[in-house]
PDB file of N, CA and C in Angstrom:
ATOM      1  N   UNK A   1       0.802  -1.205   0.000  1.00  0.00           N
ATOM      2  CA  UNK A   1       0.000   0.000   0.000  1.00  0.00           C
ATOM      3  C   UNK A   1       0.843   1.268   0.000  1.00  0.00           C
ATOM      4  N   UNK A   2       2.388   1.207   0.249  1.00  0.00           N
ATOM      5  CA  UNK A   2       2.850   2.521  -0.215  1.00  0.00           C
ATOM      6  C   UNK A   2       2.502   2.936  -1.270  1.00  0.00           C
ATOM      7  N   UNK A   3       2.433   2.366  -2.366  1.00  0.00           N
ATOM      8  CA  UNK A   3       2.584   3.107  -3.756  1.00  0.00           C
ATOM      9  C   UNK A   3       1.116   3.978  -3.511  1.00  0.00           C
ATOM     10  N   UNK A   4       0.366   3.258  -3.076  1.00  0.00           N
ATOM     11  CA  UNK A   4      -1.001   4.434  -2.997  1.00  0.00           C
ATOM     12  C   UNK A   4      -1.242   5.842  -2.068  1.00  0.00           C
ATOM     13  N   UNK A   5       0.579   5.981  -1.204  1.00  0.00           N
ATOM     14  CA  UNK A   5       0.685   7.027  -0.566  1.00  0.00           C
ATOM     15  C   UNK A   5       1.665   7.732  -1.770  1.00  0.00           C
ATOM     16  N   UNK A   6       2.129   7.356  -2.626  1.00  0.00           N
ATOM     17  CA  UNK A   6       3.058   7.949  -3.348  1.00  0.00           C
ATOM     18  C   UNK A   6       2.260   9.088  -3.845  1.00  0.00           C
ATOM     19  N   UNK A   7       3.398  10.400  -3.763  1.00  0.00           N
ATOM     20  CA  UNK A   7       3.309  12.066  -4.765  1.00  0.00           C
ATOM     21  C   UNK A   7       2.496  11.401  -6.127  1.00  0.00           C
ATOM     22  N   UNK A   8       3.143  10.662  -6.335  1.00  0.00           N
ATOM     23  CA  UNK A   8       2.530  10.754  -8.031  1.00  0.00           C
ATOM     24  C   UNK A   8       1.076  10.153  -8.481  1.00  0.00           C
ATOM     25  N   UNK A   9       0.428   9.463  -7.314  1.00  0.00           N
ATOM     26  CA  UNK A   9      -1.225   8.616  -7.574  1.00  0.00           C
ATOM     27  C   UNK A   9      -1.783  10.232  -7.752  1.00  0.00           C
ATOM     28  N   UNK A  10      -1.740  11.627  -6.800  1.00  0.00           N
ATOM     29  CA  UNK A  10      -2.555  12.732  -7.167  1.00  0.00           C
ATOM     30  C   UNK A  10      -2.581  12.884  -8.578  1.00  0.00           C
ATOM     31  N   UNK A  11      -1.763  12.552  -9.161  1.00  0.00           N
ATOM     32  CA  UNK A  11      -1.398  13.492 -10.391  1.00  0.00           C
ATOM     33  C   UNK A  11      -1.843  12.220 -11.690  1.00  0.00           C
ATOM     34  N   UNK A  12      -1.518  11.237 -11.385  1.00  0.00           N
ATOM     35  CA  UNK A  12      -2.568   9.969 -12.408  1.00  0.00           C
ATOM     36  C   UNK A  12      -3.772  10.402 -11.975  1.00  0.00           C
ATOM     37  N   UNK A  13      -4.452  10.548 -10.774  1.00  0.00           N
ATOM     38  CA  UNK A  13      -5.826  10.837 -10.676  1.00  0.00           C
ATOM     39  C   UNK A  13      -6.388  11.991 -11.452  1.00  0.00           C
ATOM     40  N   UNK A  14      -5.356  13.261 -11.343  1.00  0.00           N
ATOM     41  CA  UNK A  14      -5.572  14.226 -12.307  1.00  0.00           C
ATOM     42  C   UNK A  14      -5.927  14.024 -13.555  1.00  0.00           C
ATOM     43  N   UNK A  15      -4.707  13.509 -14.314  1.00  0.00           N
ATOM     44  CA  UNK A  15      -4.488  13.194 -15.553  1.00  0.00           C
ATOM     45  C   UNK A  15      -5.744  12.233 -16.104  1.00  0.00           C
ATOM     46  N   UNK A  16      -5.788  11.395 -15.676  1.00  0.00           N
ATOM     47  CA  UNK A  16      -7.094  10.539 -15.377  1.00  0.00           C
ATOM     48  C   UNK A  16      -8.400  11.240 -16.035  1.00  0.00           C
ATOM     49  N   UNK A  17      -8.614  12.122 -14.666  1.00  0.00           N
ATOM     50  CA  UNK A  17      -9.475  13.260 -14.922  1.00  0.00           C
ATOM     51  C   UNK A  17      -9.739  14.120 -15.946  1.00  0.00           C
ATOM     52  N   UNK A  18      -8.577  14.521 -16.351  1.00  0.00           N
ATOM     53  CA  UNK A  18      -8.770  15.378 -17.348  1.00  0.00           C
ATOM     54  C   UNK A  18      -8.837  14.833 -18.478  1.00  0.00           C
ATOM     55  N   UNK A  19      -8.033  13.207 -19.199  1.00  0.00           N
ATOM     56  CA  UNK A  19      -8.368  12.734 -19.967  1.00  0.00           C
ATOM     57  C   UNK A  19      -9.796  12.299 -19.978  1.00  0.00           C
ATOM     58  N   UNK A  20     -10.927  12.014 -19.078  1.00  0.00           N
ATOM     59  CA  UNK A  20     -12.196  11.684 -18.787  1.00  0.00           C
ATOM     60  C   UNK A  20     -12.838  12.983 -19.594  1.00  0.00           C
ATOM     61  N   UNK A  21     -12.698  14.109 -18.888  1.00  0.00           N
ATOM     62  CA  UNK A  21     -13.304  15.242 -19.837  1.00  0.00           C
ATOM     63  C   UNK A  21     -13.119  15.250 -21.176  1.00  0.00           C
ATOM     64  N   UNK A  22     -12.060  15.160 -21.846  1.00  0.00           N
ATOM     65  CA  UNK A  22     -11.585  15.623 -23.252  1.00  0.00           C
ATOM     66  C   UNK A  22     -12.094  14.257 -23.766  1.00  0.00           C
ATOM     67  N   UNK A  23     -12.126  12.904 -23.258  1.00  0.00           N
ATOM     68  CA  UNK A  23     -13.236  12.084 -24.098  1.00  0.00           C
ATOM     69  C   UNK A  23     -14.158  11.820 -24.318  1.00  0.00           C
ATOM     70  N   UNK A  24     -15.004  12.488 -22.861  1.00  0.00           N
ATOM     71  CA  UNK A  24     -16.159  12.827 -22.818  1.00  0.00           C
ATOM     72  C   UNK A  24     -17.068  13.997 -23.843  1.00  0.00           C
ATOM     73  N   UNK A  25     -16.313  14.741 -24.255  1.00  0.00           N
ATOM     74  CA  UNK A  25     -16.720  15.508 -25.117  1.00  0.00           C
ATOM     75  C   UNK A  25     -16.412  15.359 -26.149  1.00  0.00           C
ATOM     76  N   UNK A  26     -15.346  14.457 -26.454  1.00  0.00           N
ATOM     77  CA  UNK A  26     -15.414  14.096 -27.737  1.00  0.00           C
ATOM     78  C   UNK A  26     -16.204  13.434 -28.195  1.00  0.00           C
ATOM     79  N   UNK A  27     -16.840  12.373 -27.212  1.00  0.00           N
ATOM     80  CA  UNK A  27     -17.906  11.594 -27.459  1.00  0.00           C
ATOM     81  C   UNK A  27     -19.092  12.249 -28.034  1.00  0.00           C
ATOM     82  N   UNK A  28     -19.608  12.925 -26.913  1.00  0.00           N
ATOM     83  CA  UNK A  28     -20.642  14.368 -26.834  1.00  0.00           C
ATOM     84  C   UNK A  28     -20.400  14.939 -28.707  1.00  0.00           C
ATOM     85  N   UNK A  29     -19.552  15.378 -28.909  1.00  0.00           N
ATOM     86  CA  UNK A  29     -19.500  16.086 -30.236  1.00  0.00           C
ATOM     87  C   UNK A  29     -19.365  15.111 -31.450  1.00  0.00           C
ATOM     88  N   UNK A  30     -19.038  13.903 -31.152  1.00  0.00           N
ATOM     89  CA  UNK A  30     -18.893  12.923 -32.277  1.00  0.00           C
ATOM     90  C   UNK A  30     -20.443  12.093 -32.540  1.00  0.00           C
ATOM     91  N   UNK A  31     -21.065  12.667 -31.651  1.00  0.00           N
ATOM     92  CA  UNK A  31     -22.695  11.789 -31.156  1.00  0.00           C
ATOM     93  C   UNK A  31     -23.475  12.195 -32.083  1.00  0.00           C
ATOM     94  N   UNK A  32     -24.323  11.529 -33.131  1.00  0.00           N
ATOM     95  CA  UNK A  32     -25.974  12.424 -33.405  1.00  0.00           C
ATOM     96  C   UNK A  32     -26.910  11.812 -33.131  1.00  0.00           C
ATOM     97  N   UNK A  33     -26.593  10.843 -31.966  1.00  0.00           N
ATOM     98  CA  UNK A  33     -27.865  10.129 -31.134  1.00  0.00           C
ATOM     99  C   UNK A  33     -28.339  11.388 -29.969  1.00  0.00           C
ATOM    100  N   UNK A  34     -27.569  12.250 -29.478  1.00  0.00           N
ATOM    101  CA  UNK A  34     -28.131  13.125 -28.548  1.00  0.00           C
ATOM    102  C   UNK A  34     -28.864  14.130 -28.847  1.00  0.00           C
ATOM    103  N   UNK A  35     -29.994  14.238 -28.555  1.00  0.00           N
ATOM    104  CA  UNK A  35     -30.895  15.279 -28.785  1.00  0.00           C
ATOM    105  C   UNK A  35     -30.585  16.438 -29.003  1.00  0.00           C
ATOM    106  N   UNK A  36     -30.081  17.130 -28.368  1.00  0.00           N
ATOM    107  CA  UNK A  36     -29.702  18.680 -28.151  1.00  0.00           C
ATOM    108  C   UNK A  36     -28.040  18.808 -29.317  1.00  0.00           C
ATOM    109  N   UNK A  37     -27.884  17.176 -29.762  1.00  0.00           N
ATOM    110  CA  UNK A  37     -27.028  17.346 -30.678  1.00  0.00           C
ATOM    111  C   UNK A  37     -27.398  17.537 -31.834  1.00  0.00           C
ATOM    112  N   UNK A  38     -28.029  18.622 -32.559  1.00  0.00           N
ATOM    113  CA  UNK A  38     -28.572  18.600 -33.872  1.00  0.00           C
ATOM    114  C   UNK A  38     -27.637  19.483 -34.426  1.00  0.00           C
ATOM    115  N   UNK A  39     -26.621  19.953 -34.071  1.00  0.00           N
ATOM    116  CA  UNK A  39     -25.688  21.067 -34.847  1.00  0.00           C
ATOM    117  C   UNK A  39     -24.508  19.810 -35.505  1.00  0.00           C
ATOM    118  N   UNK A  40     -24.731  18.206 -34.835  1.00  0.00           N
ATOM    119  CA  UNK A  40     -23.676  17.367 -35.369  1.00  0.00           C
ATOM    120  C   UNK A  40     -23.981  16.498 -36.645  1.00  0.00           C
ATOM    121  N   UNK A  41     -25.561  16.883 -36.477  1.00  0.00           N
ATOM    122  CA  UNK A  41     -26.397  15.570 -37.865  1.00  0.00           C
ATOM    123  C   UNK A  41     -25.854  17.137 -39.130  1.00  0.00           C
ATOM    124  N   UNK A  42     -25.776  18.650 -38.865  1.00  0.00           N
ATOM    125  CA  UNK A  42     -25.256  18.918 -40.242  1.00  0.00           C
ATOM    126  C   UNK A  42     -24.046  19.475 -40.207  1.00  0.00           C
ATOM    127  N   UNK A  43     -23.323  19.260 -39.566  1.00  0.00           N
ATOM    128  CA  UNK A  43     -21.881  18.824 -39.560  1.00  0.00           C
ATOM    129  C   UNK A  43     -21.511  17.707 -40.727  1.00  0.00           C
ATOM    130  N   UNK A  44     -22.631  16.753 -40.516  1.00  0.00           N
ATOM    131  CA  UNK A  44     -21.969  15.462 -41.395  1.00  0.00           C
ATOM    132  C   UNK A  44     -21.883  15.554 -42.453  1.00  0.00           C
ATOM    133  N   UNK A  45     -21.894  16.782 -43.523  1.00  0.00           N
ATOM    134  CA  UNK A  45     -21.517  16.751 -44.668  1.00  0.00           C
ATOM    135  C   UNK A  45     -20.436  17.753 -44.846  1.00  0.00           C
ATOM    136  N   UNK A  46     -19.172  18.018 -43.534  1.00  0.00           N
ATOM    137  CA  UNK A  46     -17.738  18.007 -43.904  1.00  0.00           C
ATOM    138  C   UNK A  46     -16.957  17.136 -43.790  1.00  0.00           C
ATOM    139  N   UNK A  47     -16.114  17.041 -44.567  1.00  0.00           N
ATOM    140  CA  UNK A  47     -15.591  15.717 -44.634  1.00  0.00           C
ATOM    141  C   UNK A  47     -14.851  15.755 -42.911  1.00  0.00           C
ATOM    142  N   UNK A  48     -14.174  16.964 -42.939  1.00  0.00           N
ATOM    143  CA  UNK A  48     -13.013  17.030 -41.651  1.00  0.00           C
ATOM    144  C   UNK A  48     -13.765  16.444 -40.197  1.00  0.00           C
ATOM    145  N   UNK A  49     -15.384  16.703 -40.426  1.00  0.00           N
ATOM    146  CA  UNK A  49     -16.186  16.200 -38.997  1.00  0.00           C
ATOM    147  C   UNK A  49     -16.470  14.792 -39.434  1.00  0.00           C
ATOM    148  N   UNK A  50     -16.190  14.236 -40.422  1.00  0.00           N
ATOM    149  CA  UNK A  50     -17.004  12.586 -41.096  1.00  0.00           C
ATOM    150  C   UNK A  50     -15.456  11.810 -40.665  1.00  0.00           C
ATOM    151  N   UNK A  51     -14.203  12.463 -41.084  1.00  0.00           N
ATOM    152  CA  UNK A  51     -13.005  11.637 -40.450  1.00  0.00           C
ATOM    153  C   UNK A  51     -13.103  11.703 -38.459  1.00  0.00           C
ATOM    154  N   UNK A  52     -13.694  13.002 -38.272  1.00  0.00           N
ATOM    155  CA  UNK A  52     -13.804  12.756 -36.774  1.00  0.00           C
ATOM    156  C   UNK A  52     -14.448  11.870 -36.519  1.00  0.00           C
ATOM    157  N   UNK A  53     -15.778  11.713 -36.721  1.00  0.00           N
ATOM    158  CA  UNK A  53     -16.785  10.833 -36.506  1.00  0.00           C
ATOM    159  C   UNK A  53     -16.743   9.802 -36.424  1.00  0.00           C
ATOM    160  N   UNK A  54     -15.948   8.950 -37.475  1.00  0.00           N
ATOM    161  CA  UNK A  54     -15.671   7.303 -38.040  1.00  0.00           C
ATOM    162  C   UNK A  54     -14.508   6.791 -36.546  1.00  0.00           C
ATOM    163  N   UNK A  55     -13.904   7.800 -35.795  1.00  0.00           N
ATOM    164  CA  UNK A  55     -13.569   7.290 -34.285  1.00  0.00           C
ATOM    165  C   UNK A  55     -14.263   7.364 -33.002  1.00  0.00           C
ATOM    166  N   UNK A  56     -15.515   7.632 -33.730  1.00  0.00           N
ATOM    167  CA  UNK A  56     -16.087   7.202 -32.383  1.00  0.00           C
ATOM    168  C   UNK A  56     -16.468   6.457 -31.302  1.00  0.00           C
ATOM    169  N   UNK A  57     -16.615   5.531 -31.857  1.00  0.00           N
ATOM    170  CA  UNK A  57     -16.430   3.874 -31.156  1.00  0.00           C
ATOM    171  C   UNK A  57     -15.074   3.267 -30.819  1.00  0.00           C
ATOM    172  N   UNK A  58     -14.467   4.392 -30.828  1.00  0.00           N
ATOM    173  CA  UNK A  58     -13.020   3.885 -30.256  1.00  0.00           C
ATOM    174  C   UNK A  58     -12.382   4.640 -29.552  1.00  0.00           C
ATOM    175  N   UNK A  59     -13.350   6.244 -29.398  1.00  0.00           N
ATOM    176  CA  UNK A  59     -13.287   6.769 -28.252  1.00  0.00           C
ATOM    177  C   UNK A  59     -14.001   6.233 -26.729  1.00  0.00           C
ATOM    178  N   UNK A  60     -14.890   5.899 -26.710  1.00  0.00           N
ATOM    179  CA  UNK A  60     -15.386   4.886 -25.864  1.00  0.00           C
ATOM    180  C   UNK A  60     -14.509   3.743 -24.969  1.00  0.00           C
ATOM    181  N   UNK A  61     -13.841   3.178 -26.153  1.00  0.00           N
ATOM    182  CA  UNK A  61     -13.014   2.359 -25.399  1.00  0.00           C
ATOM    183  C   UNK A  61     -11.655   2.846 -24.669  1.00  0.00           C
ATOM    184  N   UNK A  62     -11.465   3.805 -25.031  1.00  0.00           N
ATOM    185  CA  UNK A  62     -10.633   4.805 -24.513  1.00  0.00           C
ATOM    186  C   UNK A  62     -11.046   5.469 -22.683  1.00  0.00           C
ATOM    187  N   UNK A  63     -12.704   5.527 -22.770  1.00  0.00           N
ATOM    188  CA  UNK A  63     -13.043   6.280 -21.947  1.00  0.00           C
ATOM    189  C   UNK A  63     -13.898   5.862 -21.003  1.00  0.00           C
ATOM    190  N   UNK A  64     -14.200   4.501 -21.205  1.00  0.00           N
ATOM    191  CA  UNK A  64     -14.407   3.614 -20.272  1.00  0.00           C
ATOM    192  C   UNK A  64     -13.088   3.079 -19.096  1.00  0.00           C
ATOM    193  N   UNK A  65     -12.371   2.507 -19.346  1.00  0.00           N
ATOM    194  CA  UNK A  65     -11.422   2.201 -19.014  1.00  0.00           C
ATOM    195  C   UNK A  65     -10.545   3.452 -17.928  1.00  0.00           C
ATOM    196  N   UNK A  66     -10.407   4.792 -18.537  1.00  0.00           N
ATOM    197  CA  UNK A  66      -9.627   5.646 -17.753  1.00  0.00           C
ATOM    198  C   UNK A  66     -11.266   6.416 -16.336  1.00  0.00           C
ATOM    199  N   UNK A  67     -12.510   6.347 -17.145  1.00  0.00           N
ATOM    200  CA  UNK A  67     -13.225   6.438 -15.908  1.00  0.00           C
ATOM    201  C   UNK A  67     -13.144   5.368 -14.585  1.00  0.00           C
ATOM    202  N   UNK A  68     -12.773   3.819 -15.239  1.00  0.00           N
ATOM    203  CA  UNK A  68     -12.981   2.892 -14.140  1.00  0.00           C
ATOM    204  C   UNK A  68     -11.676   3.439 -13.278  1.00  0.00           C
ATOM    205  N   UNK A  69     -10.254   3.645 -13.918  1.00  0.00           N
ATOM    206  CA  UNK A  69      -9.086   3.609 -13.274  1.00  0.00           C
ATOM    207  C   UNK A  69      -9.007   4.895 -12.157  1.00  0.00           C
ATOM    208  N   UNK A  70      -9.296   5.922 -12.997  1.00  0.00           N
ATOM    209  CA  UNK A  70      -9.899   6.907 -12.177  1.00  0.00           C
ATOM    210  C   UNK A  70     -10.663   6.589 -11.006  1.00  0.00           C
ATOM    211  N   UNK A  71     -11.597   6.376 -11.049  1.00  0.00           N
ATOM    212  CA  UNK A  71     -12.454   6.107 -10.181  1.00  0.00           C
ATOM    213  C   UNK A  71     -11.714   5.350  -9.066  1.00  0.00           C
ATOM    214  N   UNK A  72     -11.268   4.209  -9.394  1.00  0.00           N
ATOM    215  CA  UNK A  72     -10.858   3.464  -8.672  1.00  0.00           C
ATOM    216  C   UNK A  72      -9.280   3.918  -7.744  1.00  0.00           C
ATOM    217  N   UNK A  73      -8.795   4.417  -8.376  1.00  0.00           N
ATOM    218  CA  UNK A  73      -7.686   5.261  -7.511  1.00  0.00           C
ATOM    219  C   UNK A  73      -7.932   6.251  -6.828  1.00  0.00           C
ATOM    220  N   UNK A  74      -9.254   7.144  -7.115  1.00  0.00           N
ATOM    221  CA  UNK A  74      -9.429   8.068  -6.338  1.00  0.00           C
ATOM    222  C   UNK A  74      -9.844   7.611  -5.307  1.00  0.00           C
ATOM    223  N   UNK A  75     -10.955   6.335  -5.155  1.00  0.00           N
ATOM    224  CA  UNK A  75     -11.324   6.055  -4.055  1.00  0.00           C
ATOM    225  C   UNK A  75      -9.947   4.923  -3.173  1.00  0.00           C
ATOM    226  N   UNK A  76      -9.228   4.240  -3.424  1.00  0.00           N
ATOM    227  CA  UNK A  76      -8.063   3.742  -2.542  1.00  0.00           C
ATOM    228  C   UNK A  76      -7.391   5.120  -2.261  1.00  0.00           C
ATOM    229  N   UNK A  77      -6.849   6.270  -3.298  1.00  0.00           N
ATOM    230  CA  UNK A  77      -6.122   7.088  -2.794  1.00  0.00           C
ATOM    231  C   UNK A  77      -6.771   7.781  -1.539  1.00  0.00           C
ATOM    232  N   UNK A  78      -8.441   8.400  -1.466  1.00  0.00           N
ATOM    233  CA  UNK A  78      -8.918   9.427  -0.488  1.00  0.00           C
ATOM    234  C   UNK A  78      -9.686   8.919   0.207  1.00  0.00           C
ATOM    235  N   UNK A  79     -10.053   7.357  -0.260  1.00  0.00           N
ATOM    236  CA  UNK A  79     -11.379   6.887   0.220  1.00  0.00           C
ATOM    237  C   UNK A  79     -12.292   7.162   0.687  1.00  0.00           C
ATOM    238  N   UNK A  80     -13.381   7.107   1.089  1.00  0.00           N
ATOM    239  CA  UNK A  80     -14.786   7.730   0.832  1.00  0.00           C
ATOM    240  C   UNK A  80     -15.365   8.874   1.500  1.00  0.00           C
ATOM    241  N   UNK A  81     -15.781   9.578   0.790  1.00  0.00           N
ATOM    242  CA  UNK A  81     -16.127  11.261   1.818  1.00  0.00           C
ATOM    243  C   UNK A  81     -16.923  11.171   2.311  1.00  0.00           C
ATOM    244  N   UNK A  82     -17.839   9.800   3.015  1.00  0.00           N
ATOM    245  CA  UNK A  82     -18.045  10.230   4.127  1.00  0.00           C
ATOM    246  C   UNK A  82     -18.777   8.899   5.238  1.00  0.00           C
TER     247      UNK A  82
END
């Protein structure tokens, strides 16, 4: 259990974090299943948003994975608030 006192778990938790956002919205903007996403269904006739698009399902797998790790280090690192 040292390593989970180590300087550097804050800063994977960060990183973590912030990669969670930036795939999260990539998701969000690569989506035209979301309602309030209707500015992305006419997007789809530039090509530059149709090469974004065709990774979307592989942003996911990207962003599953760093939410679980996340998650899961934040709670061994601070464990539970309350």
């Amino acid at each position: 259990m040292e390593l989970l006192q180590s300087a550097v778990i804050p800063k994977i938790i960060v990183i973590l974090g912030i990669l969670n956002v930036l795939t999260g919205a990539a998701i969000f903007f690569s989506c035209r299943c979301i309602p309030g996403a209707r500015l992305m269904g006419k997007l789809m006739k530039y090509r530059r948003y149709q090469s974004f698009y065709k990774y979307h399902c592989y942003i996911w797998r990207v962003f599953w994975p760093s939410v679980f790790a996340h998650s899961i280090l934040a709670l061994l690192f601070f464990g539970l608030p309350f």
